[in-house]
C-alpha atoms as a PDB file:
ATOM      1  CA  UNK A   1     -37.165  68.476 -98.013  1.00  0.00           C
ATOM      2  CA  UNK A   2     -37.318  69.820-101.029  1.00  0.00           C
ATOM      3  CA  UNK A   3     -40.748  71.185-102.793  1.00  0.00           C
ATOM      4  CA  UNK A   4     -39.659  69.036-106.039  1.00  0.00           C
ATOM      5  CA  UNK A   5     -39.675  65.718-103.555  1.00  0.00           C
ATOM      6  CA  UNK A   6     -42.367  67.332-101.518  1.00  0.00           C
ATOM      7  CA  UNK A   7     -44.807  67.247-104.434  1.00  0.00           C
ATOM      8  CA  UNK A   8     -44.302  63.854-106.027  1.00  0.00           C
ATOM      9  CA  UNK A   9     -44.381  62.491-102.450  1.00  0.00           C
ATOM     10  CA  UNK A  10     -47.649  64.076-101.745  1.00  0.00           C
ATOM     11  CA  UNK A  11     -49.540  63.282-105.353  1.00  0.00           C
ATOM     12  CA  UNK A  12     -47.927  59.635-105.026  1.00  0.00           C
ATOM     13  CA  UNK A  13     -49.065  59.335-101.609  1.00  0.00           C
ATOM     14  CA  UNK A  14     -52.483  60.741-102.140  1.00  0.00           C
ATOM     15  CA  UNK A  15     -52.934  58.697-105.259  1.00  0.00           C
ATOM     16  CA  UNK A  16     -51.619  55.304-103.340  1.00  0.00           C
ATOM     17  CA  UNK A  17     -54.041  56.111-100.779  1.00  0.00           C
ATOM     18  CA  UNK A  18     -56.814  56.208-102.444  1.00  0.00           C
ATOM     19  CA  UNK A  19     -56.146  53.240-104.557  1.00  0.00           C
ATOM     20  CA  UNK A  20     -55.496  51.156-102.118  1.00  0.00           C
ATOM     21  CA  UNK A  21     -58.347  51.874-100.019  1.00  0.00           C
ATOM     22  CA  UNK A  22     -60.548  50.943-103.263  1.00  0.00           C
ATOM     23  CA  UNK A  23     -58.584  48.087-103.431  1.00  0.00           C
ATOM     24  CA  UNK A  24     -58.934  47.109 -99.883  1.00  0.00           C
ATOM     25  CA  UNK A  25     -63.225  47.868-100.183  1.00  0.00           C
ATOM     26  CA  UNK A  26     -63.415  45.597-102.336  1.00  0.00           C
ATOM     27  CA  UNK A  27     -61.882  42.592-101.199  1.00  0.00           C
ATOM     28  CA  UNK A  28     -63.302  43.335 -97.623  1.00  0.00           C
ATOM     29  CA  UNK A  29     -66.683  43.164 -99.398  1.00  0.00           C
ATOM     30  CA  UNK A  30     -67.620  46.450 -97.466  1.00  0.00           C
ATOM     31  CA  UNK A  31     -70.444  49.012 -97.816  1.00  0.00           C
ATOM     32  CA  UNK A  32     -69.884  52.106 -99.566  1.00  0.00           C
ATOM     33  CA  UNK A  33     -67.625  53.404-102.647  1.00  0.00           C
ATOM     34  CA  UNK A  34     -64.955  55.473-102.995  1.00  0.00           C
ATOM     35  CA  UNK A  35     -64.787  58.118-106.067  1.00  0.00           C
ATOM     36  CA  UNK A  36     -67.618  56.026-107.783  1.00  0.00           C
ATOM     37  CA  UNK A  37     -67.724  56.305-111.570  1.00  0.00           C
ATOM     38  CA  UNK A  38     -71.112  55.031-113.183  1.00  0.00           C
ATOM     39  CA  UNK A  39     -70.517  56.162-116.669  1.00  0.00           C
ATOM     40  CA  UNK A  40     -68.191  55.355-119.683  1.00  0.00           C
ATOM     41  CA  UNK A  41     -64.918  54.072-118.496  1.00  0.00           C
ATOM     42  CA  UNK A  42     -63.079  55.773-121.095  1.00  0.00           C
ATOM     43  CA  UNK A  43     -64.124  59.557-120.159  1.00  0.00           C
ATOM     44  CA  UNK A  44     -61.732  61.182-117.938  1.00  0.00           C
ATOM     45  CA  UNK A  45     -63.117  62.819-114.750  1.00  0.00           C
ATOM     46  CA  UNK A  46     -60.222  65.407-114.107  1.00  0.00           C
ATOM     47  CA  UNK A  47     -60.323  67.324-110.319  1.00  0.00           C
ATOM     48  CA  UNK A  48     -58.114  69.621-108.572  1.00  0.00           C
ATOM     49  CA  UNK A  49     -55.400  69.268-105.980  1.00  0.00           C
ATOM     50  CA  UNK A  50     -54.519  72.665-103.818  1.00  0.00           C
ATOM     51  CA  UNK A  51     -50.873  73.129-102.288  1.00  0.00           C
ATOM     52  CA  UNK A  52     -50.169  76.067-100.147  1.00  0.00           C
ATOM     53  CA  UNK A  53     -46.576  75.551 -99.175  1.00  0.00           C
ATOM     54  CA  UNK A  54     -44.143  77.777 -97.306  1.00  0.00           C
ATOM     55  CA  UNK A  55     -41.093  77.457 -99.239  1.00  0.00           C
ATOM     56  CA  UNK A  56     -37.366  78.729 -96.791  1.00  0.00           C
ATOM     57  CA  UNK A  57     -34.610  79.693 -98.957  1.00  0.00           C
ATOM     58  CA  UNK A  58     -31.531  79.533 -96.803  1.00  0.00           C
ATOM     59  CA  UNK A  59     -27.888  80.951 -97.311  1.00  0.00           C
ATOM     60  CA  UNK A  60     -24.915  79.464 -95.543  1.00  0.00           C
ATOM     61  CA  UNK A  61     -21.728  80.750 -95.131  1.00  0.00           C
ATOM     62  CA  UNK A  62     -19.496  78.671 -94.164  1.00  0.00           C
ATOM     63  CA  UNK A  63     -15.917  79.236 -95.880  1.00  0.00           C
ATOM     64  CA  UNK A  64     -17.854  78.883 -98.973  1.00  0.00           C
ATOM     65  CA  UNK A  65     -20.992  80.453-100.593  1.00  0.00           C
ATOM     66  CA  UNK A  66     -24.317  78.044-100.528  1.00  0.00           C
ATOM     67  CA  UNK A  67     -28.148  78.699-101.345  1.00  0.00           C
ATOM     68  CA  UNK A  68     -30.733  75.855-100.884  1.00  0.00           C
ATOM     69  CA  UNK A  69     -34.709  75.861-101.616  1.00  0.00           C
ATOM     70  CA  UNK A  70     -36.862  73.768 -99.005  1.00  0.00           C
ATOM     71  CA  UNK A  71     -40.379  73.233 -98.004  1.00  0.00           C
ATOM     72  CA  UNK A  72     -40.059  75.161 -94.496  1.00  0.00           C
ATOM     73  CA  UNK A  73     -39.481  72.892 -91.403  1.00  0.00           C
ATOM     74  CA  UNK A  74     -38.312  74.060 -88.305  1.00  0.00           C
ATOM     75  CA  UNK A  75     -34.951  73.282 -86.963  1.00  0.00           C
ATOM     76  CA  UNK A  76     -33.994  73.427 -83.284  1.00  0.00           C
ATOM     77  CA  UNK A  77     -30.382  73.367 -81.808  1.00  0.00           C
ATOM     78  CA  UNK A  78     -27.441  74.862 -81.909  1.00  0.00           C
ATOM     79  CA  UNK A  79     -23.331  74.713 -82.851  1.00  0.00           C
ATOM     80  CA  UNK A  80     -20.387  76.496 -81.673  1.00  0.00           C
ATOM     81  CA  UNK A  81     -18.513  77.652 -85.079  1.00  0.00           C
ATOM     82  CA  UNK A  82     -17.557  80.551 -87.578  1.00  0.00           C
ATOM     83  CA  UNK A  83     -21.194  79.913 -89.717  1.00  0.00           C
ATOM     84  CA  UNK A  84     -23.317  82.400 -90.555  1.00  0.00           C
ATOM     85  CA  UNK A  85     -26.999  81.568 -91.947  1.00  0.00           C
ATOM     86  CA  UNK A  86     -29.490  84.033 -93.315  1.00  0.00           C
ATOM     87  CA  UNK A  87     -33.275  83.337 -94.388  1.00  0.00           C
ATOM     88  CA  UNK A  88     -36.148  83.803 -96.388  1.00  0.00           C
ATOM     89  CA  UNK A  89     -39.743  82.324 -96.063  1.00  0.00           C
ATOM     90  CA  UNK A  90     -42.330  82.852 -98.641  1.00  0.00           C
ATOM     91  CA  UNK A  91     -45.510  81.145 -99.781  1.00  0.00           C
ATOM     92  CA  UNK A  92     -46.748  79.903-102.691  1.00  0.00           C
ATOM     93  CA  UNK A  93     -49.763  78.087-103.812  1.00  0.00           C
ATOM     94  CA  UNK A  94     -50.854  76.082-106.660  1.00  0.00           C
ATOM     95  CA  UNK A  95     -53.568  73.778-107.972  1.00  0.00           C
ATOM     96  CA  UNK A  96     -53.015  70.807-109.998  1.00  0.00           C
ATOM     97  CA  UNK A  97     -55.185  68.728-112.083  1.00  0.00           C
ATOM     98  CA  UNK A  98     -55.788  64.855-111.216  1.00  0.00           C
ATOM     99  CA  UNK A  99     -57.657  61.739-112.683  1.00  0.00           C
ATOM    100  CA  UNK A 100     -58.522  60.341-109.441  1.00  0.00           C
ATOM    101  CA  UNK A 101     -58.545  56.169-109.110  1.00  0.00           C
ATOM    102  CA  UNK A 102     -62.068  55.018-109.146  1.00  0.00           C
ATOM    103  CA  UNK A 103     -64.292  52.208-108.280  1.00  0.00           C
ATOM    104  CA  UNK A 104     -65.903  50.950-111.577  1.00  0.00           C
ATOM    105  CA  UNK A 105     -70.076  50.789-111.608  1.00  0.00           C
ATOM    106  CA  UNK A 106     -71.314  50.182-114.758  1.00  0.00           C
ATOM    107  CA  UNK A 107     -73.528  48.150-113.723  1.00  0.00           C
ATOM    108  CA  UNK A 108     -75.292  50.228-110.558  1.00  0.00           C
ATOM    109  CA  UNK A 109     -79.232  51.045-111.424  1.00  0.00           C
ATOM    110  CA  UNK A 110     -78.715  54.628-109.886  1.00  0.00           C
ATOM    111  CA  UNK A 111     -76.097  56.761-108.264  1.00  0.00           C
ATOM    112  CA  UNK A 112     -77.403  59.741-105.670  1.00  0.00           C
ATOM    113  CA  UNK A 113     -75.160  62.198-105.124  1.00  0.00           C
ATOM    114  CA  UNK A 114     -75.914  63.472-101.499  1.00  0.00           C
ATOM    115  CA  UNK A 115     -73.980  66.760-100.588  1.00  0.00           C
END
């Protein structure tokens, strides 16, 4: 895969997940809140996401020339044939700044923050 598909397909996830598990609180009617906000709607809470990926470069030669940049995965197997393939793994990390989804409390008497 990828890391450009790799990343959207992680924040998308993430964010789905977490939607609709807010989504899927309330309509259950259960106990509990997830990412409570109990203050003005219209202020932005912004957090962090962390990736640490190992990224494989890989060169293929194969009666032409060929370079490709993946999120690593291991392959297993092998082909008879004239190929050769050379590669590279390095690492790289990055945080990214979200606006979580959040359940919606304006109306809770007090929120205790229990760590």
């Amino acid at each position: 895969m990828e890391l450009k598909a790799f990343v959207k397909a992680v924040l998308n996830d993430v964010m789905d997940a977490v939607q609709e598990t807010i989504e899927e609180r309330k309509t259950a009617g259960g106990h509990g809140y997830i990412n409570p906000k109990t203050h003005d709607p219209e202020e932005m809470e912004v957090d962090t996401i962390k990736f640490d990926v190992a990224i494989s470069t890989a060169t293929k030669a194969q009666g032409g020339v060929g370079a490709s940049l993946e999120v690593f995965s291991a392959k297993i197997g092998g082909k008879g044939g004239g190929e050769h393939e050379s590669s590279n793994v390095s690492r790289i990390e990055f945080t990214l700044g979200v606006a979580w989804p959040h359940t919606h409390m304006l109306d809770a008497k007090k929120l205790v923050r229990i760590s």
